[in-house]
Protein backbone atom coordinates (compact mmCIF):
# COMPACT_ATOMS: atom_id res chain seq x y z
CA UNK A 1 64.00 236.03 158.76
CA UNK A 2 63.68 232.12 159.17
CA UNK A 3 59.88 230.83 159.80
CA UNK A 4 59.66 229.30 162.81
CA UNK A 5 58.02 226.54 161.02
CA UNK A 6 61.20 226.09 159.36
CA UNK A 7 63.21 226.07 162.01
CA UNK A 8 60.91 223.21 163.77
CA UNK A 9 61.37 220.82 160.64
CA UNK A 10 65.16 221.36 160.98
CA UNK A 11 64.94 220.28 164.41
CA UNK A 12 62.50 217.56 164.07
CA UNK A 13 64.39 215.99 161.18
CA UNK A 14 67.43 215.90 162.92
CA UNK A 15 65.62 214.29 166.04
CA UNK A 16 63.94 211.44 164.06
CA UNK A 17 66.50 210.27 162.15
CA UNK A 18 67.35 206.32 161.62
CA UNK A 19 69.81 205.44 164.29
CA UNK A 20 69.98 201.91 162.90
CA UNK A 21 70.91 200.84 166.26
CA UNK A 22 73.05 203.16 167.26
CA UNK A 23 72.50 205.38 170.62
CA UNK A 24 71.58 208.61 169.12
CA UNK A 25 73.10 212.16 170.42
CA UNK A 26 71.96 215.64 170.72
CA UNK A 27 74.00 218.70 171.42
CA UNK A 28 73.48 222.40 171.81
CA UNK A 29 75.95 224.79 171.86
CA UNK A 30 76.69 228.33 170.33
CA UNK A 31 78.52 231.78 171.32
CA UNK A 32 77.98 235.44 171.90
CA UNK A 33 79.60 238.15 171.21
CA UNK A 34 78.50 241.76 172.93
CA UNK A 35 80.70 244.75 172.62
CA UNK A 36 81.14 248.48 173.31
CA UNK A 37 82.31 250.44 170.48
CA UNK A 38 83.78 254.28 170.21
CA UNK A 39 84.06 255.25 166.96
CA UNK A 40 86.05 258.80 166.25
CA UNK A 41 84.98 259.65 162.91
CA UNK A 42 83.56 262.92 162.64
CA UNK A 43 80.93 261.42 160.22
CA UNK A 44 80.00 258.89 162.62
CA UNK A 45 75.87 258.85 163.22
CA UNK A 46 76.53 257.24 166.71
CA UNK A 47 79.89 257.88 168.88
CA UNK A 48 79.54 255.09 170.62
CA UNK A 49 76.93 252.31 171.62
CA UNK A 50 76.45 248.70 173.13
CA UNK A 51 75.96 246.44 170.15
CA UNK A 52 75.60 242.27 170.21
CA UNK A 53 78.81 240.94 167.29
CA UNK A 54 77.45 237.49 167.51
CA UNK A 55 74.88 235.78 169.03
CA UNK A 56 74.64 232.14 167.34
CA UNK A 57 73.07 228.64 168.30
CA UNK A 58 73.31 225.48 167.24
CA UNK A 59 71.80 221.93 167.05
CA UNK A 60 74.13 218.75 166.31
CA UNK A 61 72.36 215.27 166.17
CA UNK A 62 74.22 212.49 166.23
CA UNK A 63 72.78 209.44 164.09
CA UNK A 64 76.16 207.02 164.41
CA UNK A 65 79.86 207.61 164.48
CA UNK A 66 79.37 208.28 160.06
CA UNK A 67 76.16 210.63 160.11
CA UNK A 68 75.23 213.20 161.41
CA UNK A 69 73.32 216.58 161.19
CA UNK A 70 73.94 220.01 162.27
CA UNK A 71 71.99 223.47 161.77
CA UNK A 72 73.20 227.05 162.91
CA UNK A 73 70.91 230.51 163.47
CA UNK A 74 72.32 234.09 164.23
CA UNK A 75 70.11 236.58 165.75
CA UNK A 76 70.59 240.63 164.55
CA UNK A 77 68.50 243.48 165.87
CA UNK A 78 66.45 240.92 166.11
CA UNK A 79 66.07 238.77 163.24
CA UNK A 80 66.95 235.49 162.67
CA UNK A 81 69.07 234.03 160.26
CA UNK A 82 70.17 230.71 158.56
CA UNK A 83 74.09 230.13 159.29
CA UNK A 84 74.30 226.83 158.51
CA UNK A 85 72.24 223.40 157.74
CA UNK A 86 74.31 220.64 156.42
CA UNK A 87 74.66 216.53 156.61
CA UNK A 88 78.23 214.98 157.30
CA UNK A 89 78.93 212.05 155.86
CA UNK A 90 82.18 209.88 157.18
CA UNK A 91 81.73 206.89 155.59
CA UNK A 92 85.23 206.98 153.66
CA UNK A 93 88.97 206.59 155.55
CA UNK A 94 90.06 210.07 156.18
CA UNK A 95 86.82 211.54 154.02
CA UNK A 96 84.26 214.35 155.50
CA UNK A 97 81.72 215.00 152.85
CA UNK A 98 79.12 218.19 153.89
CA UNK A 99 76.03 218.93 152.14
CA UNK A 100 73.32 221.42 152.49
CA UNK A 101 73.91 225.34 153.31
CA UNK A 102 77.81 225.28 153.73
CA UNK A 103 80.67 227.71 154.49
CA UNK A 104 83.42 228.35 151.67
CA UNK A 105 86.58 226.30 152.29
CA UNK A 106 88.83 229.48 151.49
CA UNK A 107 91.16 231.45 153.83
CA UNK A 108 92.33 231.13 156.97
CA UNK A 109 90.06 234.28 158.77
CA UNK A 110 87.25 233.29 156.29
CA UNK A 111 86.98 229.76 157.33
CA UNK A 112 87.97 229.98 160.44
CA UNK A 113 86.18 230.06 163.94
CA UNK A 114 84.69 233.91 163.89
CA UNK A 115 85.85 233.94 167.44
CA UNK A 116 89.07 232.26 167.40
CA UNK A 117 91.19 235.30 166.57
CA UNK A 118 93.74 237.33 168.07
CA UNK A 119 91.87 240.41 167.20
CA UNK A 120 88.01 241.45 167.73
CA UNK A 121 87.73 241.46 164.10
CA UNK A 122 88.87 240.10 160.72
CA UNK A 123 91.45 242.25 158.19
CA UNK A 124 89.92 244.31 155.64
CA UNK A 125 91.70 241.96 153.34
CA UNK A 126 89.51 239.09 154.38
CA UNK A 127 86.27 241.20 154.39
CA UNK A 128 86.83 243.48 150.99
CA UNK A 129 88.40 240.99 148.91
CA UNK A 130 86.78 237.48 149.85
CA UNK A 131 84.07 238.49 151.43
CA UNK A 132 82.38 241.47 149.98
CA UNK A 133 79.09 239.11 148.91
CA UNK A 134 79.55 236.24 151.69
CA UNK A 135 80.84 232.88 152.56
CA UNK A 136 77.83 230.44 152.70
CA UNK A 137 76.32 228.76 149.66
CA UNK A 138 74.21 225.92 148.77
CA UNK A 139 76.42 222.67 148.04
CA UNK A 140 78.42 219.79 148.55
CA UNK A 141 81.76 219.86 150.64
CA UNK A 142 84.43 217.53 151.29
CA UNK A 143 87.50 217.71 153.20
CA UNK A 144 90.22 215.13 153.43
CA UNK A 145 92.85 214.44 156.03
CA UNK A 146 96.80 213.15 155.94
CA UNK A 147 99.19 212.86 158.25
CA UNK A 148 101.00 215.99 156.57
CA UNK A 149 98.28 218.06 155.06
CA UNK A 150 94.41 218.55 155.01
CA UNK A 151 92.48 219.06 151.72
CA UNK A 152 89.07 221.01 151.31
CA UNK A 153 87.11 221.47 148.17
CA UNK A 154 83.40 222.86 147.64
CA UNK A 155 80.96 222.52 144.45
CA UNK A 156 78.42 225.32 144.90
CA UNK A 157 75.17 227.25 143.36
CA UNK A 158 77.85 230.52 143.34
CA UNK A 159 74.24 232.95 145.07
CA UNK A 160 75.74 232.82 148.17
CA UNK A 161 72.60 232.08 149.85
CA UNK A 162 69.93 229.58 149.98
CA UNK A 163 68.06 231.03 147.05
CA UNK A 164 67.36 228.68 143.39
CA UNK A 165 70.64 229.21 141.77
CA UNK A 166 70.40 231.72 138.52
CA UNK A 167 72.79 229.97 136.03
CA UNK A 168 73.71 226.66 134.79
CA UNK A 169 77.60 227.16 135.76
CA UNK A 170 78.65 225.99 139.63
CA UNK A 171 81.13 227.83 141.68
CA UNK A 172 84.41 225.84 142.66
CA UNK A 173 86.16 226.43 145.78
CA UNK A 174 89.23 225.06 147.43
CA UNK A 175 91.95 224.89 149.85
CA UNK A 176 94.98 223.09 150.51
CA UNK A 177 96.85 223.69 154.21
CA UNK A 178 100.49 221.68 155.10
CA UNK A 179 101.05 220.58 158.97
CA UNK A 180 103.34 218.31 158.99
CA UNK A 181 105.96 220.96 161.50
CA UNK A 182 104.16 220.94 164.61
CA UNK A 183 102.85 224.59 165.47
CA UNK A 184 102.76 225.83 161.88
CA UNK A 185 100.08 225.17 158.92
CA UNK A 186 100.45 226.99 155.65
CA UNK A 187 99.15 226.77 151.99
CA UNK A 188 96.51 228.45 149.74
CA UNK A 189 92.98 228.43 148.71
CA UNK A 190 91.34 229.02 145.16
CA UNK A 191 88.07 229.96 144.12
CA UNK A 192 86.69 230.63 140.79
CA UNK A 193 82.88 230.62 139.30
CA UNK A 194 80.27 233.02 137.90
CA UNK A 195 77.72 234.85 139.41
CA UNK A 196 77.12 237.81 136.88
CA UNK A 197 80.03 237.44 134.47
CA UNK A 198 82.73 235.43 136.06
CA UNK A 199 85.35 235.78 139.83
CA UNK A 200 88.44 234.21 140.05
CA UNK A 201 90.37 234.63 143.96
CA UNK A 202 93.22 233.50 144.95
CA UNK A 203 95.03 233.21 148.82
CA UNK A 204 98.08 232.09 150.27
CA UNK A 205 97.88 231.57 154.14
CA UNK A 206 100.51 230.83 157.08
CA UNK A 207 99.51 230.43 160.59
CA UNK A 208 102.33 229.21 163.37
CA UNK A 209 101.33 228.75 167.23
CA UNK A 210 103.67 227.23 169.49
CA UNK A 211 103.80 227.86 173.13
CA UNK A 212 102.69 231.99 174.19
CA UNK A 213 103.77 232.88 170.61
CA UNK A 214 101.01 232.95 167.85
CA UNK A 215 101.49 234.62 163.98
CA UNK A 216 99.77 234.57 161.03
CA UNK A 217 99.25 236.53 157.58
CA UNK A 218 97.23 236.30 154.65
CA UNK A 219 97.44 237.53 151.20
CA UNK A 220 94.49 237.89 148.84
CA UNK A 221 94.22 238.68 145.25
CA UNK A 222 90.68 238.63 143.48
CA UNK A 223 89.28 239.76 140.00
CA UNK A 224 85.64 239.77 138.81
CA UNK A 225 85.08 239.93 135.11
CA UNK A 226 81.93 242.36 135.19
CA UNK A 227 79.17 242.44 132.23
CA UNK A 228 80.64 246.04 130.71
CA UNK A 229 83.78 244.50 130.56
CA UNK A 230 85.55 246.87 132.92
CA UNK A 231 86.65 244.20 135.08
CA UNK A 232 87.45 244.97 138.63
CA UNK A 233 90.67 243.70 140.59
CA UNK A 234 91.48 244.13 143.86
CA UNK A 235 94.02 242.52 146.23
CA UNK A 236 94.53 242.85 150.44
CA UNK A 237 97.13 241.60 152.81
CA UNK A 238 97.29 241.06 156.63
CA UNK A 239 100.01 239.92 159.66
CA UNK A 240 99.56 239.82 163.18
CA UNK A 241 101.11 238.42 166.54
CA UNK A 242 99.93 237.61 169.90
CA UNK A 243 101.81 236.83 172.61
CA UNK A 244 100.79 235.43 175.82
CA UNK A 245 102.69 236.82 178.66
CA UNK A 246 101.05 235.56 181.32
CA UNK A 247 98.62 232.27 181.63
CA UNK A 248 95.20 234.18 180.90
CA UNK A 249 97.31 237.38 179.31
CA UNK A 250 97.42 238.20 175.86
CA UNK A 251 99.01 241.16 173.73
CA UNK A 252 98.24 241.18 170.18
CA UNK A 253 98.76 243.53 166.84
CA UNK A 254 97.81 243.02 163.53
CA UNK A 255 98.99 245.52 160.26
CA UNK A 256 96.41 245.10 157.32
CA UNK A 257 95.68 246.67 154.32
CA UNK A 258 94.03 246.09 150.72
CA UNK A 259 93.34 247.94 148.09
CA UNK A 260 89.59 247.51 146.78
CA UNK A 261 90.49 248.40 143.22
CA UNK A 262 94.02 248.05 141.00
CA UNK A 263 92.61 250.40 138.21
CA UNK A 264 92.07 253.60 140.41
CA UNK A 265 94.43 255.69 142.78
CA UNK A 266 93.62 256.63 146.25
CA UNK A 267 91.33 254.43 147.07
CA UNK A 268 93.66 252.22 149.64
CA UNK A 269 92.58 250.83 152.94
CA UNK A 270 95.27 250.28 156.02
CA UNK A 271 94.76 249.72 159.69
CA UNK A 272 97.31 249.17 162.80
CA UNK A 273 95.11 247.42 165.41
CA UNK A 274 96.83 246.80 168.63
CA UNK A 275 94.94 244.44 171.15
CA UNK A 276 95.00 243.37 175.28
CA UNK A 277 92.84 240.09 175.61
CA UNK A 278 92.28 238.29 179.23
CA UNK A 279 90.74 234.91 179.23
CA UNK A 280 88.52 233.58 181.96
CA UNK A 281 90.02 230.80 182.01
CA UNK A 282 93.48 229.55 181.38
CA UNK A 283 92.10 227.35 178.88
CA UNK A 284 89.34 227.80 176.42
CA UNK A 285 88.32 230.41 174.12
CA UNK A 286 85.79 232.76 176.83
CA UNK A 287 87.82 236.19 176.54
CA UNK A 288 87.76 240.03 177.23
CA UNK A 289 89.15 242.24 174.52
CA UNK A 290 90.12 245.45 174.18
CA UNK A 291 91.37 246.51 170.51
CA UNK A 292 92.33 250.36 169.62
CA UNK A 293 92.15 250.46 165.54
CA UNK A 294 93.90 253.27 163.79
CA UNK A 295 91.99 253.66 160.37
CA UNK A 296 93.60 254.89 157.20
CA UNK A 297 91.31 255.27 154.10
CA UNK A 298 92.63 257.14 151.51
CA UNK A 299 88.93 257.83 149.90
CA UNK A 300 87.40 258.83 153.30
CA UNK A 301 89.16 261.53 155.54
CA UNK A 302 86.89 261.09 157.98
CA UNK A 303 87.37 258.09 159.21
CA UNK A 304 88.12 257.79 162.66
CA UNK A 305 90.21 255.55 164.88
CA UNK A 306 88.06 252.90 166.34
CA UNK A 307 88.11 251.50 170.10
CA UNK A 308 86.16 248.36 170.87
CA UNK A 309 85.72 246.08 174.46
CA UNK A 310 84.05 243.19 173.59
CA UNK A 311 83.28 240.22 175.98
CA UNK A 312 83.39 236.41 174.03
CA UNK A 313 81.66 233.62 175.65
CA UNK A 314 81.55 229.98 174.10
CA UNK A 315 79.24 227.67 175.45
């Protein structure tokens, strides 16, 4: 939970910063996500429920056109917590440098706007192989822009949190992303550090949208070197298409699947998820979607398709 004293400072700071002349700025903005979900396990506590996905604000100040500030807070069953709280620097040609409480420049679904998807929710790739710990972490950021390609790479604690970091080594994190055909970005990301022992991931990403048509897939291969020495592998893989068939009408259907460990047998994940999004407006990212999952996990038979409505509003 974030003290509201904390919370206060962040806001202050960013307030009463230098503006060495400049006409200072300061936005507000966030998103919300509430949903209905069925689930049709048989082990399922609740069959279905009303839930909030996201509910996020945030606080940009401006202090010129090469500094700036921004911090982010997501509320759960009531609870506040830290999203993001960073400084952007802009000060060299091309040249964004980040630091504070950042999020980890790998993956397209990882990095990504949570909201900007065709699909309610991420593959199981994205979530069991890069994301099984999190994606925020205490560091310095930088990201660099040409006219064919975009560069981002991340020196962090490797906690994955705002905690005092609990070894000497830092986590690096990268990714590299080509645009130079117009619609379509593709390239990879790498990561590699030590938390316990030692995790290396690796990613290879394509996304193309052009006109009603939008595809992309990921593929994801990680290994964490564990202090027994039984070291743990695991690897994941996602594709999906929307089409927009009408101005605020949207069909989508993503195939994932990932397998959580290499060494062991039945213990693969796959899902079909097949989608029906309407947007309030023919441009923007304020939606309605409706998403039917069918589950497949090899170590659970009880897992149940999954239907979820949920309504997206930016602001």
């Amino acid at each position: 939970m974030i003290r509201s004293d904390f919370l206060l400072l962040a806001i202050f700071s960013i307030c009463f910063l230098s503006t060495d002349g400049y006409t200072q700025t300061i936005k507000m903005g966030g998103f919300v996500a509430t949903q209905f979900v069925n689930d049709e396990s048989e082990d399922a506590n609740i069959d279905n429920q009303w839930k909030f996905r996201h509910a996020r604000m945030h606080i940009k100040g401006n202090v010129n056109n090469k500094l700036n500030g921004f911090v982010q807070i997501e509320t759960k069953a009531g609870v506040a917590t830290l999203q993001n709280a960073f400084v952007n620097l802009m000060y060299l040609p091309n040249t964004e440098i980040r630091m504070g409480y950042i999020k980890l420049p790998f993956g397209l679904e990882a990095y990504g706007h949570p909201l900007k998807n065709p699909t309610i929710d991420i593959s199981l790739a994205s979530k069991k192989v890069y994301c099984p710990i999190g994606i925020h972490d205490m560091g310095i950021h930088m990201k660099y822009e040409h006219r064919v390609a975009t560069c981002w790479v991340a020196l962090v604690n490797g906690n994955n949190g705002t905690t005092v970091d609990n070894n000497s080594c830092k986590d690096f994190c990268g990714r590299l992303l080509f645009t130079h055909v117009k619609g379509l970005g593709f390239g990879g990301s790498y990561s590699t550090g030590k938390i316990t022992s030692g995790t290396n991931k690796y990613g290879v990403e394509i996304n193309y949208k052009n006109g009603p048509l939008w595809a992309r897939g990921e593929y994801l291969d990680a290994k964490d070197e564990q202090v027994t020495g039984d070291d743990k592998e695991y690897m994941g893989y996602y594709a999906s298409f929307a089409y927009k068939f009408l101005p605020q009408v949207e069909g989508a259907v993503k195939y994932g699947a990932c397998n959580p460990n290499t060494k062991t047998d039945n213990d693969e994940w796959s899902n079909i998820t097949m989608g029906l999004i309407y947007y309030l407006a023919p441009k923007g990212w304020n939606r309605v979607l409706l998403n039917y999952e069918i589950r497949n996990d090899k170590a659970n038979e009880n897992l149940g398709n999954l239907l979820t409505a949920q309504l997206q509003v930016l602001f």
